[in-house]
C-alpha atoms as a PDB file:
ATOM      1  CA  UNK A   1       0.000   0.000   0.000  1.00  0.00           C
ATOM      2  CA  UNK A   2       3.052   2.335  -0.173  1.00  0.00           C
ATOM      3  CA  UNK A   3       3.626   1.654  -4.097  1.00  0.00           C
ATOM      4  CA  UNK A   4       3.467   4.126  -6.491  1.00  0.00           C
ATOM      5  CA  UNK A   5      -0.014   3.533  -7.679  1.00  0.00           C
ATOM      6  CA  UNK A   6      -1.196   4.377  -4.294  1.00  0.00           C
ATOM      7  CA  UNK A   7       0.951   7.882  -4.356  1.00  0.00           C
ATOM      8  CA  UNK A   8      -0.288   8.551  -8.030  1.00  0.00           C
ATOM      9  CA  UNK A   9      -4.424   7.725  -6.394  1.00  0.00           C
ATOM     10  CA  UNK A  10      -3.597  10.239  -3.456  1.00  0.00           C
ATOM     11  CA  UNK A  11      -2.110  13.083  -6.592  1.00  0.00           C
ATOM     12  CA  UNK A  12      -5.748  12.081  -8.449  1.00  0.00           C
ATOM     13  CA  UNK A  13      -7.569  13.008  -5.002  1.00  0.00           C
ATOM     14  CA  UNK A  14      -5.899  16.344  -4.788  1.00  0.00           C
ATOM     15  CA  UNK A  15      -6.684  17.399  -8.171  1.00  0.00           C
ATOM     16  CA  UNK A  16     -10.211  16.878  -7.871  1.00  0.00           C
ATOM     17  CA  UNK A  17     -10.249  18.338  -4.723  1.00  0.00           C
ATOM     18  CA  UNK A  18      -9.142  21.619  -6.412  1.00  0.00           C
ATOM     19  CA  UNK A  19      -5.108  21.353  -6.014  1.00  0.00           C
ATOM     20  CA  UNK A  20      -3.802  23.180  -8.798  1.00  0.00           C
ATOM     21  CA  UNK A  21      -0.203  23.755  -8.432  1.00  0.00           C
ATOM     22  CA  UNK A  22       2.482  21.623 -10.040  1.00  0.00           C
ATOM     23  CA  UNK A  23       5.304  22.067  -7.722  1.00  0.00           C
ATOM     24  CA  UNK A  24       3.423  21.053  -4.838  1.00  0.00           C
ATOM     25  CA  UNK A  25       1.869  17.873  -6.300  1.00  0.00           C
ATOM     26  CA  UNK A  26       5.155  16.334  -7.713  1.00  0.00           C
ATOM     27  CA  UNK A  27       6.890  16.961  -4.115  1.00  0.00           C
ATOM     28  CA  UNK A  28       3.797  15.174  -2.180  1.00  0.00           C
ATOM     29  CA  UNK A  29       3.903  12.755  -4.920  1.00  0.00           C
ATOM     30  CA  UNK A  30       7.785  11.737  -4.001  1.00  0.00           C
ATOM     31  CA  UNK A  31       7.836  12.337  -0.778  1.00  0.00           C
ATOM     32  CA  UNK A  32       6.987   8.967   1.293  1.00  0.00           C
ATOM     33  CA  UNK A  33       4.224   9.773   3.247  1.00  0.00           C
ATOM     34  CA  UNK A  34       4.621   6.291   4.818  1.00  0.00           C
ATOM     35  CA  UNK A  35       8.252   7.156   6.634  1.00  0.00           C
ATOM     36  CA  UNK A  36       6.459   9.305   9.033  1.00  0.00           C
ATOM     37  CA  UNK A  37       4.366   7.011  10.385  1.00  0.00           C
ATOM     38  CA  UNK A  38       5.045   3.865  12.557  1.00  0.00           C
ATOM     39  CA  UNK A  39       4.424   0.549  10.804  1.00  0.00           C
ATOM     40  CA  UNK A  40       1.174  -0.413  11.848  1.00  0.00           C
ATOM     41  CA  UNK A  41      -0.174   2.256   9.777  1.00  0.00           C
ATOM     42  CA  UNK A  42       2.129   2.844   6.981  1.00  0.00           C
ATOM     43  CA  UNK A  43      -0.572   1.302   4.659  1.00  0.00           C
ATOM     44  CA  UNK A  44      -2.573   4.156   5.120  1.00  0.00           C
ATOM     45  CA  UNK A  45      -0.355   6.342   4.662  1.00  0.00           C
ATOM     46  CA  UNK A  46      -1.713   7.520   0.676  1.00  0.00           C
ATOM     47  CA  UNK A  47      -5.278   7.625   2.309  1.00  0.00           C
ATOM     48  CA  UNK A  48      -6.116  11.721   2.472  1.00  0.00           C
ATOM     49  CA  UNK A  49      -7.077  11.360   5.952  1.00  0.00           C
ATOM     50  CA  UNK A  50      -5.048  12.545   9.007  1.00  0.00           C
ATOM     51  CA  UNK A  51      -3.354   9.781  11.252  1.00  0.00           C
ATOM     52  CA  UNK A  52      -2.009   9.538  14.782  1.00  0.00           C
ATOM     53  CA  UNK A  53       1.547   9.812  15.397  1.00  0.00           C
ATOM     54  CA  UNK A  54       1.183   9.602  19.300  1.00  0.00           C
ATOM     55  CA  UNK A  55       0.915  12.123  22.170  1.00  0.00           C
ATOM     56  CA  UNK A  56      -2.521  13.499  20.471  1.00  0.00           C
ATOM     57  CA  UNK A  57      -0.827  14.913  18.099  1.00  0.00           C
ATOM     58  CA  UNK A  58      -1.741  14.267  14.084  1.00  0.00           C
ATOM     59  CA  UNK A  59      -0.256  14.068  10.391  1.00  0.00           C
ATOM     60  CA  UNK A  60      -1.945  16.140   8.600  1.00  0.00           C
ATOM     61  CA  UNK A  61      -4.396  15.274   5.974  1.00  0.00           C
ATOM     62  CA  UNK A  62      -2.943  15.459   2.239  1.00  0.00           C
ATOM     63  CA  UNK A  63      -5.166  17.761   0.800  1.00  0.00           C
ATOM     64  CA  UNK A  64      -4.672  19.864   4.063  1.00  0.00           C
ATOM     65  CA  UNK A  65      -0.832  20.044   3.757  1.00  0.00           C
ATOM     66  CA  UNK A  66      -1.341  20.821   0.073  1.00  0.00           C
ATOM     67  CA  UNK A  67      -3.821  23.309   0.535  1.00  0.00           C
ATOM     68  CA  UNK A  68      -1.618  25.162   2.879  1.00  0.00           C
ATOM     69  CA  UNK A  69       1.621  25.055   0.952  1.00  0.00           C
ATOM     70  CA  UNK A  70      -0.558  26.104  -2.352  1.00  0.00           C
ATOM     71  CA  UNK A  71      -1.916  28.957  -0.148  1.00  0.00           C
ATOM     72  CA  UNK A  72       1.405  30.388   1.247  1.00  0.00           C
ATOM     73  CA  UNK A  73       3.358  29.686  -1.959  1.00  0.00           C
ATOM     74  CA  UNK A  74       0.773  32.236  -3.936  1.00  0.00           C
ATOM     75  CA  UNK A  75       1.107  32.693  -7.469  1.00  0.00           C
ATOM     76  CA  UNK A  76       5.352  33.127  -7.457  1.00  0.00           C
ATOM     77  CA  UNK A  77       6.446  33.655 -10.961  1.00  0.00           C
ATOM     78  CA  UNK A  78       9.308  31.293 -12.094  1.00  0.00           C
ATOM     79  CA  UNK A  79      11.889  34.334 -12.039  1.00  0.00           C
ATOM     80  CA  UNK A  80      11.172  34.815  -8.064  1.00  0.00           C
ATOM     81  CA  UNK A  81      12.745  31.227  -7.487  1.00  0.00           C
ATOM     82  CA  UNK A  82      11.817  29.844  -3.987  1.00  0.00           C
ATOM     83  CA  UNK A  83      11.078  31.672  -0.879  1.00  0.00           C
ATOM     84  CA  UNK A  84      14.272  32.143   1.184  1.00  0.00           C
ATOM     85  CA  UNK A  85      12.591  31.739   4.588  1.00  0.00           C
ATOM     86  CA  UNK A  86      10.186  29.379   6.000  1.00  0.00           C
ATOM     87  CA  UNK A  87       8.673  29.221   9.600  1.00  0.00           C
ATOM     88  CA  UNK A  88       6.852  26.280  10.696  1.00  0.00           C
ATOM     89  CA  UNK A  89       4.972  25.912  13.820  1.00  0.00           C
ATOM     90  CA  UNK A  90       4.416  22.250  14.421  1.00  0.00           C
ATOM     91  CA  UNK A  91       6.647  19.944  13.273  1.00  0.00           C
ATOM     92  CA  UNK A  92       5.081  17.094  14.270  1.00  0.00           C
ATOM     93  CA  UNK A  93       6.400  13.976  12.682  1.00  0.00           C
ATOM     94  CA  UNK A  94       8.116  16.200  10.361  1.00  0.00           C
ATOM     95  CA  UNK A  95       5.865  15.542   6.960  1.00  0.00           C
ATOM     96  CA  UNK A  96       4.882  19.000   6.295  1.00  0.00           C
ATOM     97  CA  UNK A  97       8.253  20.183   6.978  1.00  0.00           C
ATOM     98  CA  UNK A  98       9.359  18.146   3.962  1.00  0.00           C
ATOM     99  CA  UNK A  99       7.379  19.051   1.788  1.00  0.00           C
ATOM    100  CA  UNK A 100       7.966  22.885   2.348  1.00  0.00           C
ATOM    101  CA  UNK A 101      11.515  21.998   2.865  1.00  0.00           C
ATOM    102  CA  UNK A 102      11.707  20.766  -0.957  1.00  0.00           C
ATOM    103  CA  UNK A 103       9.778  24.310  -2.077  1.00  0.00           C
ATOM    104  CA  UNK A 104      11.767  26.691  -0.101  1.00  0.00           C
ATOM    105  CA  UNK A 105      15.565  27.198   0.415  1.00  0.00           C
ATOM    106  CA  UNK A 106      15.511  27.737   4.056  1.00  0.00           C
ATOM    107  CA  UNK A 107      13.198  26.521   6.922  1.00  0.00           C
ATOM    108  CA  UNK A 108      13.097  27.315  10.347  1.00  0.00           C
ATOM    109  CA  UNK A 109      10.643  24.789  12.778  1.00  0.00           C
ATOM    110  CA  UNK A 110       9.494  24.990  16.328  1.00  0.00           C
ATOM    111  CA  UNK A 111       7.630  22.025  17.850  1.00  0.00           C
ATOM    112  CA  UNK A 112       6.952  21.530  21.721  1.00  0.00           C
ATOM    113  CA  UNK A 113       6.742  18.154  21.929  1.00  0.00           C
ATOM    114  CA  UNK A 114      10.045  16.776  22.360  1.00  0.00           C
ATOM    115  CA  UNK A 115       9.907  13.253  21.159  1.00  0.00           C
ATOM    116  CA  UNK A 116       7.871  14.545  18.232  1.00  0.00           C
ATOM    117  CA  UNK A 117      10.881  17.049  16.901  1.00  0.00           C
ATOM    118  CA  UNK A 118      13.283  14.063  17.168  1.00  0.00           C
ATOM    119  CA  UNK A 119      11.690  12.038  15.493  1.00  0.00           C
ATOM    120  CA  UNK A 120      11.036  14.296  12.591  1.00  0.00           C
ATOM    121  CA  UNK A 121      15.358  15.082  13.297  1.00  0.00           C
ATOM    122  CA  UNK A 122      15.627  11.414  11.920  1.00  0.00           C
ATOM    123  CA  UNK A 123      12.992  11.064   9.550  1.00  0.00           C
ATOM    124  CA  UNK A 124      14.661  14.153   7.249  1.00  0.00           C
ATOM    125  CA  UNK A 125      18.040  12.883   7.982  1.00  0.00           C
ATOM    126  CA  UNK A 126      17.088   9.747   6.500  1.00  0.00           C
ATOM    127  CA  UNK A 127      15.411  11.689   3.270  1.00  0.00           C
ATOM    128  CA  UNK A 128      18.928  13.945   3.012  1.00  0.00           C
ATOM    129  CA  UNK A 129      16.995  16.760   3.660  1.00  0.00           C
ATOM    130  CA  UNK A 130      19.885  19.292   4.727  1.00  0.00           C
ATOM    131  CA  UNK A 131      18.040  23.172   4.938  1.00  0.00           C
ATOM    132  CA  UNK A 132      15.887  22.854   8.049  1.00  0.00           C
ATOM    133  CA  UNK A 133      16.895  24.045  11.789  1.00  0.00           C
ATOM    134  CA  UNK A 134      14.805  22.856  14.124  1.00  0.00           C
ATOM    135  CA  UNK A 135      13.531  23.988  17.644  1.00  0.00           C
ATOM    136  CA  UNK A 136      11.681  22.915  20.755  1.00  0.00           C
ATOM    137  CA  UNK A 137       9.842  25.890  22.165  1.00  0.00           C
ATOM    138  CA  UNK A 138       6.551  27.318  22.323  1.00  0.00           C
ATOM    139  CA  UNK A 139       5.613  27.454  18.296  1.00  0.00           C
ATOM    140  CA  UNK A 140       3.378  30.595  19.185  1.00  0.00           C
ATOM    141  CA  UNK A 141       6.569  32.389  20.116  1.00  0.00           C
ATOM    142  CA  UNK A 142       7.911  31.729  16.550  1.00  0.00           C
ATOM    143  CA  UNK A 143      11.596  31.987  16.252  1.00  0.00           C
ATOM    144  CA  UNK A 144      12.464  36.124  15.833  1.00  0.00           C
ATOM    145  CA  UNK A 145      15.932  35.926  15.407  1.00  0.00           C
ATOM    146  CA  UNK A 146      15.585  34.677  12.511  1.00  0.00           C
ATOM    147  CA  UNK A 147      12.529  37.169  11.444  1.00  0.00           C
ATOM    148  CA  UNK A 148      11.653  38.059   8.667  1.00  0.00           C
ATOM    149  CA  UNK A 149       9.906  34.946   7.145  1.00  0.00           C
ATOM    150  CA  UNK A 150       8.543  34.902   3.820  1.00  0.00           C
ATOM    151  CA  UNK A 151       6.299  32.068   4.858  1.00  0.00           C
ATOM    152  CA  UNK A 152       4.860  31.184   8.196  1.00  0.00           C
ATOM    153  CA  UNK A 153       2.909  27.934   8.499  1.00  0.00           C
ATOM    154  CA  UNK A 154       1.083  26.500  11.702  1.00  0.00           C
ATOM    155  CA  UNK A 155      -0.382  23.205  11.984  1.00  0.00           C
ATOM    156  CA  UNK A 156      -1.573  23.988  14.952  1.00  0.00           C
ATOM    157  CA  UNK A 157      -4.459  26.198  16.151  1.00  0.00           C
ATOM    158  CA  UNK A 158      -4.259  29.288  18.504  1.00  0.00           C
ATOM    159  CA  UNK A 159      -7.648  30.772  19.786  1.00  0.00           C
ATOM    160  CA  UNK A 160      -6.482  34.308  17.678  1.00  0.00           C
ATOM    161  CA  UNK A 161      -3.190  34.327  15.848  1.00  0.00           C
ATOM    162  CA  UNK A 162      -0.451  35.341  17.921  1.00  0.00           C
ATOM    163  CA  UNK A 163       0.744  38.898  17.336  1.00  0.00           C
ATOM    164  CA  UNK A 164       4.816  37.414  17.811  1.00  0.00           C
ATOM    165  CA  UNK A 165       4.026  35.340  14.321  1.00  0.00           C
ATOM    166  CA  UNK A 166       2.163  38.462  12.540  1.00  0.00           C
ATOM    167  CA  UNK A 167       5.299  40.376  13.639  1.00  0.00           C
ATOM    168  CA  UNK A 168       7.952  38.141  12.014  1.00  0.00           C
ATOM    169  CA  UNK A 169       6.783  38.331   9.009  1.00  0.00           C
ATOM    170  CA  UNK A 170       8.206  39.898   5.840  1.00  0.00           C
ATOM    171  CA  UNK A 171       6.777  42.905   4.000  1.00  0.00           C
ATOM    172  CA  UNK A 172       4.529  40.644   1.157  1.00  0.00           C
ATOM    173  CA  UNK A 173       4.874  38.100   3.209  1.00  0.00           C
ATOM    174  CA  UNK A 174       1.974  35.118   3.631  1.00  0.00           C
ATOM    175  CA  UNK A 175       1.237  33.647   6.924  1.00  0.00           C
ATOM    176  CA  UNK A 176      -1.549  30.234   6.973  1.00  0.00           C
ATOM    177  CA  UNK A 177      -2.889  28.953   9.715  1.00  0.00           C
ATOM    178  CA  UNK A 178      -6.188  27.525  11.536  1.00  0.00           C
ATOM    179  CA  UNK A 179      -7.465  29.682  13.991  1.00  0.00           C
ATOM    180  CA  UNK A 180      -9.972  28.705  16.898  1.00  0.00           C
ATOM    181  CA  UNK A 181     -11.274  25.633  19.640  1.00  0.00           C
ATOM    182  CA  UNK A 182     -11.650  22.277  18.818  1.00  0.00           C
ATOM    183  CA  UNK A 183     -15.187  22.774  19.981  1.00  0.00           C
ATOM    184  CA  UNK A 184     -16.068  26.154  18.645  1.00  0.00           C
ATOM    185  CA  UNK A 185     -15.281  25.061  14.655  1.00  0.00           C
ATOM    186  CA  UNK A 186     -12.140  26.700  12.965  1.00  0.00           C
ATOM    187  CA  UNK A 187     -10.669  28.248   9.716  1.00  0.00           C
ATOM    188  CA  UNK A 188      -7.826  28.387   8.217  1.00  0.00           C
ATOM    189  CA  UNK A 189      -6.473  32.034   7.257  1.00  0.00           C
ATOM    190  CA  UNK A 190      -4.522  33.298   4.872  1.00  0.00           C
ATOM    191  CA  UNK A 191      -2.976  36.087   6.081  1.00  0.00           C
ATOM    192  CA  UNK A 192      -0.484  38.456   4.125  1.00  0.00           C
ATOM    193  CA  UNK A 193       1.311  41.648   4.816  1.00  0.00           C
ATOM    194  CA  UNK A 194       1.604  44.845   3.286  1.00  0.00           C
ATOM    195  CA  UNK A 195       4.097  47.568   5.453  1.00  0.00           C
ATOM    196  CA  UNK A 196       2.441  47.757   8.757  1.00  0.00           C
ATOM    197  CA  UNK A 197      -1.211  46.720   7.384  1.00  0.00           C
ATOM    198  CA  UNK A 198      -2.100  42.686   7.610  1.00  0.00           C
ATOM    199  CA  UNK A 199      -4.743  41.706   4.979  1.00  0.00           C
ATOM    200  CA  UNK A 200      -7.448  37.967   6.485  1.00  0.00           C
ATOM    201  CA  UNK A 201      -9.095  35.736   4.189  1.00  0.00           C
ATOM    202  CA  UNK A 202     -10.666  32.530   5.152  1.00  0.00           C
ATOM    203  CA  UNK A 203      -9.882  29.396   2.955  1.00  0.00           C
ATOM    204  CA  UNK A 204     -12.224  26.739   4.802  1.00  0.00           C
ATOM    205  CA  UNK A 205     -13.142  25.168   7.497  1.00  0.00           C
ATOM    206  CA  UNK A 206     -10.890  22.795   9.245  1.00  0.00           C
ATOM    207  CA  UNK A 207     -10.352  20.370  12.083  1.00  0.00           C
ATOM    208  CA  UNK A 208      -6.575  21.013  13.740  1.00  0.00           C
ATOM    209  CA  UNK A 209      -5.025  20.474  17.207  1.00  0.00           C
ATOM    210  CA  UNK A 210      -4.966  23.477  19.689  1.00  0.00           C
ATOM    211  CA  UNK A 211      -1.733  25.892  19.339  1.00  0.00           C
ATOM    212  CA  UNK A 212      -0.863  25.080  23.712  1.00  0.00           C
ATOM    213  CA  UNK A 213       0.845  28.769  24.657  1.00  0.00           C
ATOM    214  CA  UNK A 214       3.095  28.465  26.867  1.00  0.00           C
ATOM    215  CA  UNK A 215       3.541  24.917  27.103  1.00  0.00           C
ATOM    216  CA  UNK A 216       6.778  23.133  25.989  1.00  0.00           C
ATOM    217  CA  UNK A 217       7.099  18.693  26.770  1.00  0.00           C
ATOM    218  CA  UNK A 218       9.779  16.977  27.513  1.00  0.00           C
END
């Protein structure tokens, strides 16, 4: 269930789900999905459905991930190459990271679960995946010194986006990220800046883990 077949009936689900960009569905398409998740579930891995990876933490859905990386990447003209600086909040099992790894030429990520950003250590070492730094911290803290970020992405939902993330980010800058409770619904924004002004659109409704302030696990 990890063949190519399987990867080529996840790319299928994407397009008809409305992915459109090229770049982002040949890196899902080669990146093995099933490396980042233990073994009893690697044959689910092409499914677009999010999965556990322990300590109630998730891999994103597919068509989540893609939708995100379509949103922040914007319409960049061939000439403007790849974005120089990536944030991630959430690292997680470290899937997300590489596929924005593969799209970007430098990527900063901040997860505060331990375990979680050691695992993802390995799972890129094993892909020879050399441009991300990693942190454990508080994601909602960011990382400022290395601000300013072309791209900020959180797969992780605050209650209102933090103003430390709206404040490391570059002038025409795009920031993505689910906003609001587990109970209350949520949606993911789009967010992109202009000088001092911040411009909010809503993609869609979405299901993501809380954004914990304050709160870093050993």
């Amino acid at each position: 269930m990890t063949s190519q077949r399987t990867r080529e009936r996840m790319i299928a689900s994407l397009l008809d789900k409305g992915i459109k960009n090229w770049a982002v569905l040949d890196v899902m398409r080669t990146t093995p999905r099933h490396m980042f998740l233990d073994e009893a579930l690697s044959h689910r891995a092409y499914e677009d459905t999010a999965l556990p990876i322990g300590f109630n933490q998730t891999i994103s859905q597919p068509y989540v991930v893609a939708r995100m990386t379509e949103a922040v990447l914007g319409q960049r003209a061939p000439e403007q190459g790849k974005p120089a600086r990536v944030l991630e909040i959430g690292t997680g099992c470290g899937y997300q990271t590489a596929v924005i790894s593969q799209l970007a030429e430098r990527v900063w990520s901040v997860e505060r679960i331990q375990p979680l950003l050691e695992k993802a250590r390995k799972n890129l070492s094993v892909l020879g995946i050399r441009n991300v730094r990693f942190k454990h911290d508080d994601g909602s803290l960011g990382w400022a010194e290395h601000a300013p970020f072309d791209i900020i992405i959180a797969a992780a939902a605050p209650q209102q986006v933090p103003s430390e993330l709206l404040n490391q980010l570059a002038d025409g800058g795009r920031l993505v990220l689910p906003v609001g409770s587990e109970r209350g619904g949520q949606e993911l924004l789009l967010i992109e800046r202009h000088g001092d002004e911040f411009s909010s659109r809503v993609l869609e409704a979405v299901n993501f883990v809380p954004l914990y302030v304050g709160q870093v696990q050993y």
